[in-house]
N, C-alpha and C. Protein backbone atom coordinates (compact mmCIF):
# COMPACT_ATOMS: atom_id res chain seq x y z
N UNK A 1 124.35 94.20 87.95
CA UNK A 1 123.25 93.29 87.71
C UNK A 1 121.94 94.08 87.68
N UNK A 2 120.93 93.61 87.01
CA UNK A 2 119.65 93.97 86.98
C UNK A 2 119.18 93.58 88.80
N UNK A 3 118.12 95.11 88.78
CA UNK A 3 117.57 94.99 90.33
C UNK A 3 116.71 94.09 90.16
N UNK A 4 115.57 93.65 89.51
CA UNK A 4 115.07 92.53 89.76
C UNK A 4 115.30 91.11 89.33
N UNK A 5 116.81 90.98 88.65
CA UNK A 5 116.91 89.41 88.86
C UNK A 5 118.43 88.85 90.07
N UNK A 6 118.14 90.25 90.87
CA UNK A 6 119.52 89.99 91.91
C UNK A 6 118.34 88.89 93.19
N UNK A 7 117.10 89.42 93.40
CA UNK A 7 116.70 88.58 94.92
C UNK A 7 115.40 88.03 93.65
N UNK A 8 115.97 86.08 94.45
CA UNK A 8 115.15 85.48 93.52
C UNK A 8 113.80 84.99 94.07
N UNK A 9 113.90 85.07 95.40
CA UNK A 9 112.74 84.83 96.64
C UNK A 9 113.08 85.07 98.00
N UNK A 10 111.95 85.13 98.82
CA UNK A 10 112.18 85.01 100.04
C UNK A 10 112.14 84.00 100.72
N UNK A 11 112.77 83.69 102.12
CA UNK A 11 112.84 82.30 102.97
C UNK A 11 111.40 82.70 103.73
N UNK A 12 111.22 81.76 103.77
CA UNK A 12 110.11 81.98 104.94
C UNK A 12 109.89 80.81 105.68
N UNK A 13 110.77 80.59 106.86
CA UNK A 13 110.42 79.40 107.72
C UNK A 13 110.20 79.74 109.24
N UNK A 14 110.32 78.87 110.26
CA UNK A 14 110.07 78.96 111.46
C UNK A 14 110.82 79.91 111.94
N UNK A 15 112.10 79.86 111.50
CA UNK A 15 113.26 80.68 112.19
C UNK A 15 113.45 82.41 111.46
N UNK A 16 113.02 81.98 110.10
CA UNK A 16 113.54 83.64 109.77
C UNK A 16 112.05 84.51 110.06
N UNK A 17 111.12 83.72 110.64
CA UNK A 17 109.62 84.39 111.08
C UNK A 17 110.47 85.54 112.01
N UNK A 18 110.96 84.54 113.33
CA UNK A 18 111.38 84.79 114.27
C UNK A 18 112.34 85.74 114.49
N UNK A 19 113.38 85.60 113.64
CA UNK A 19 114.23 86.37 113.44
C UNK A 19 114.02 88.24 112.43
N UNK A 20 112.96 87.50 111.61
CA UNK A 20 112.03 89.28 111.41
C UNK A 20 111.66 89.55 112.56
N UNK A 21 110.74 89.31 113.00
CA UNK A 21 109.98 89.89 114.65
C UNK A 21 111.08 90.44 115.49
N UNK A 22 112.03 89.61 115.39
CA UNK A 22 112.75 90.17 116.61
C UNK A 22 113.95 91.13 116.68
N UNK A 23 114.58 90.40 115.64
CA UNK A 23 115.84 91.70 115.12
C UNK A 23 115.79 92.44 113.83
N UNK A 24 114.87 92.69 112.97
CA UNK A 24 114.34 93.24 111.46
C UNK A 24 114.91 92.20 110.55
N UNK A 25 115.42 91.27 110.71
CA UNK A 25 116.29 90.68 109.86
C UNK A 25 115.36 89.64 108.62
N UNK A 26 115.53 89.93 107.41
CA UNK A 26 114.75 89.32 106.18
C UNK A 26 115.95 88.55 105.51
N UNK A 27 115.83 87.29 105.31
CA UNK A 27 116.16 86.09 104.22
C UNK A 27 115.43 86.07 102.99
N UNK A 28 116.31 85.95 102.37
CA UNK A 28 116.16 86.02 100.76
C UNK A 28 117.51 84.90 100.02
N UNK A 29 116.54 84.28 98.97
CA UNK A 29 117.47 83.37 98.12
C UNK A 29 117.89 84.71 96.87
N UNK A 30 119.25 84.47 96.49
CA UNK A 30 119.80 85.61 96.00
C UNK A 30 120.68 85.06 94.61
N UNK A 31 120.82 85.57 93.60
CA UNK A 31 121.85 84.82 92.32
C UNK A 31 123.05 84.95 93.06
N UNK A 32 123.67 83.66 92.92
CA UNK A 32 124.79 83.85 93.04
C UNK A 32 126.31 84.30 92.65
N UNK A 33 125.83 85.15 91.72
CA UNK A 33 126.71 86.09 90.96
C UNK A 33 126.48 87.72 91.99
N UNK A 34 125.76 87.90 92.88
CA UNK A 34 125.13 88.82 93.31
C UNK A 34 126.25 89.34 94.37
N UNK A 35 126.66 90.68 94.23
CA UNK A 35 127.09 91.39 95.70
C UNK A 35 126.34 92.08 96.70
N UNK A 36 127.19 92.12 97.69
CA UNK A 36 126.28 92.33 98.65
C UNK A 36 125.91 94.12 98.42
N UNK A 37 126.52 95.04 97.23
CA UNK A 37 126.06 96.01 97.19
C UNK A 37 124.97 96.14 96.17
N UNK A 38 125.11 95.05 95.24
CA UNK A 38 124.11 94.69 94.38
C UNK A 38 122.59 94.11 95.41
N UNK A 39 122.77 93.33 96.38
CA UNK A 39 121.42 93.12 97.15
C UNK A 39 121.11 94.58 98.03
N UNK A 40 121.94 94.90 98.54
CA UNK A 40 121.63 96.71 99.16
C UNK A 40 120.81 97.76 98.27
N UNK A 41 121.22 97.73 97.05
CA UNK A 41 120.49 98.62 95.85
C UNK A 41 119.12 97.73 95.71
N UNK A 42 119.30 96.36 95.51
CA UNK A 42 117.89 95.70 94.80
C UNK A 42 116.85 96.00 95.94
N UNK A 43 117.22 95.41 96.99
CA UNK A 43 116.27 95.82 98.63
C UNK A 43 115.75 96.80 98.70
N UNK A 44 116.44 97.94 98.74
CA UNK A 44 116.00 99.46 98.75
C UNK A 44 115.01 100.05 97.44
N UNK A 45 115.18 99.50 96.86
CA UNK A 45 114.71 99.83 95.23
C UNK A 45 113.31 99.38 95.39
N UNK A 46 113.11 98.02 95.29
CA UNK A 46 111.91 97.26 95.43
C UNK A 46 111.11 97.45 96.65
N UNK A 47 111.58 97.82 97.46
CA UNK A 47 110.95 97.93 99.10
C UNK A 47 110.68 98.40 99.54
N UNK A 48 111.53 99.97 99.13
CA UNK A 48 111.51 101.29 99.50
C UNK A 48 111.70 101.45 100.89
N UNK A 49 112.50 100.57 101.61
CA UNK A 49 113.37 100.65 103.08
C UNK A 49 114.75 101.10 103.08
N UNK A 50 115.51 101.51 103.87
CA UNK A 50 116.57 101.48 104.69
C UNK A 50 117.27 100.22 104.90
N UNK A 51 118.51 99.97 104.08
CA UNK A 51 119.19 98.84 104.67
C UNK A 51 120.07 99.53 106.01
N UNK A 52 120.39 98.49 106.64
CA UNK A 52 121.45 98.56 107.71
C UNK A 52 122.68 97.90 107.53
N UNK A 53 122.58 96.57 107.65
CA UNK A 53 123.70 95.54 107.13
C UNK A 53 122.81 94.49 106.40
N UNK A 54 124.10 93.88 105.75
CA UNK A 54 123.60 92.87 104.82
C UNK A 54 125.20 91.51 105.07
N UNK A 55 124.01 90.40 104.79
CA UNK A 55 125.68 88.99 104.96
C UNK A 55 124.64 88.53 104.46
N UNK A 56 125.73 87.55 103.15
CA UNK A 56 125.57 86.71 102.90
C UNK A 56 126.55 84.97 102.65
N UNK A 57 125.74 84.34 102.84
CA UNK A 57 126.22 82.57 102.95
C UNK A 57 126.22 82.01 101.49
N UNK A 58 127.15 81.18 101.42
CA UNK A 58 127.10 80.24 99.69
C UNK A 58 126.49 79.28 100.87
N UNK A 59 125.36 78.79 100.20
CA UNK A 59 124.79 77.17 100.53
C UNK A 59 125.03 76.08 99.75
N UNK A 60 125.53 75.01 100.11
CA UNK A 60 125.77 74.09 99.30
C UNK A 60 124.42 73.31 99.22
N UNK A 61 124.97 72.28 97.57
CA UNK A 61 123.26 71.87 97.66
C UNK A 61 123.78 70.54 98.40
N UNK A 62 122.49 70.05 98.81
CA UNK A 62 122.95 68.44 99.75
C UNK A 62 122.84 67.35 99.29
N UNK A 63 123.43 66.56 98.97
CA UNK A 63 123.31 65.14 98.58
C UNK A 63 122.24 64.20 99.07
N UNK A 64 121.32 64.03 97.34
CA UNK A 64 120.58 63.00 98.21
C UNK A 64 120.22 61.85 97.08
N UNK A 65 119.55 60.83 97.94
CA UNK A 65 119.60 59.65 96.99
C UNK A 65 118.34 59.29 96.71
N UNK A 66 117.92 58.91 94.87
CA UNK A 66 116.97 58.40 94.74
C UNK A 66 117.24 56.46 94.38
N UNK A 67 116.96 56.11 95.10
CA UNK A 67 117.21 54.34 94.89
C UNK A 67 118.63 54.17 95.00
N UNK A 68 119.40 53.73 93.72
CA UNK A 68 120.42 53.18 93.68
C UNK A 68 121.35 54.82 93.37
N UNK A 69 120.92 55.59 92.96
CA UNK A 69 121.29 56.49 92.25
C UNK A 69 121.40 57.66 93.38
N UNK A 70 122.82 58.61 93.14
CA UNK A 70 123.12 59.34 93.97
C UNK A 70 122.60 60.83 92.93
N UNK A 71 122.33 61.47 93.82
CA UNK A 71 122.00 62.98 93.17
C UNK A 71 122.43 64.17 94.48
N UNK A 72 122.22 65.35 93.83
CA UNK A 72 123.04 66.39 94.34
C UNK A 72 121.98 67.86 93.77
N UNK A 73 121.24 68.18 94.91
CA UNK A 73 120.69 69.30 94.99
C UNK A 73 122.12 71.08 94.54
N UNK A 74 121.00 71.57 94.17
CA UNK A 74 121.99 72.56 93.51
C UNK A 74 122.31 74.03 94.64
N UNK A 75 123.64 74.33 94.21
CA UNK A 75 124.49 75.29 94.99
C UNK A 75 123.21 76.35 95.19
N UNK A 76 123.65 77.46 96.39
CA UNK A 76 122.41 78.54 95.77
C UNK A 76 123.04 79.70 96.78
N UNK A 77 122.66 80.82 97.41
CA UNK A 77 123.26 81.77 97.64
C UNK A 77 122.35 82.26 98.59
N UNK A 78 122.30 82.90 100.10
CA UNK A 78 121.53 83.05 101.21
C UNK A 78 121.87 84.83 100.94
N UNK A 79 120.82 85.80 101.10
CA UNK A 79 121.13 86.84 102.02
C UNK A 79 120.49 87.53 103.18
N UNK A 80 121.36 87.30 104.24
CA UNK A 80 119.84 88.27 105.65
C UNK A 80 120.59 89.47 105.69
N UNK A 81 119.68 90.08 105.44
CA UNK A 81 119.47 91.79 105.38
C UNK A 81 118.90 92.05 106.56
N UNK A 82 119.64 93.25 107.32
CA UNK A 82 119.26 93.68 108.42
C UNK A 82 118.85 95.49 107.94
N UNK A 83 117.05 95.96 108.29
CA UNK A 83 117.01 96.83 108.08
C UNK A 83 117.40 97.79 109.20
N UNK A 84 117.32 99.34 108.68
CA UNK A 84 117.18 100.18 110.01
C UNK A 84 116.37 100.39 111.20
N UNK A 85 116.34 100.70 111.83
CA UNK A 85 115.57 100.92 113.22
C UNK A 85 113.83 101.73 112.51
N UNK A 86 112.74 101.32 112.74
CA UNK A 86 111.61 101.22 112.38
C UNK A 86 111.20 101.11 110.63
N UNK A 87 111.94 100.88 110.45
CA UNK A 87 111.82 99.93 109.04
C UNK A 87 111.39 98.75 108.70
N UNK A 88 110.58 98.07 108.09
CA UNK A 88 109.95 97.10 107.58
C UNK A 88 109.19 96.48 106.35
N UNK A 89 109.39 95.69 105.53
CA UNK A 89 108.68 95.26 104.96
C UNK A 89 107.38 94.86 104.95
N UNK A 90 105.69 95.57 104.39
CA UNK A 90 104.79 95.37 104.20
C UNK A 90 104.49 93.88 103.75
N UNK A 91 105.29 92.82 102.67
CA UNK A 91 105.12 92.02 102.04
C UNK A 91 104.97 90.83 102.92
N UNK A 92 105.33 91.17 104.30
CA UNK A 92 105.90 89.49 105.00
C UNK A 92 104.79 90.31 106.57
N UNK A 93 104.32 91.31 106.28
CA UNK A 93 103.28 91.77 107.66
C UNK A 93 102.00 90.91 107.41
């Protein structure tokens, strides 16, 4: 895959704040055609860090309803990347 259409954004909520600060760990929404050696190359490339480990989750999308009518948010693909020991991303400092 192309390095820049493997990570399609970053998460940024209460928990993956927390979880950068505390264990290096960065969330990213990812194609879901994407491997996890394909997000290792894109990370490093764009970032110019050190991966350590990488996991990723299929998210399902969730069912939800407008009025009478049922709808269904779409599938999408999680990855937390854990960098090396004093490694970090500038973009999320």
């Amino acid at each position: 895959m192309e390095t820049y259409s493997v990570i399609k954004r970053p998460l940024v909520t209460e928990k993956t704040t927390i979880a950068r600060e505390e264990e290096r760990k960065y969330y990213f929404e990812i194609d879901p055609r994407a491997t996890k050696i394909d997000v290792r190359n894109a990370v490093e490339k764009i970032f110019k860090v050190k991966v350590a480990d990488i996991h990723t989750v299929n998210m399902k999308g969730k069912r939800k309803r407008m009025g009478r009518i049922m709808g269904k948010r779409k599938d999408w693909k999680k990855a937390v990347v854990t960098l090396a020991p004093g490694a970090s991303i500038e973009i999320f400092e």
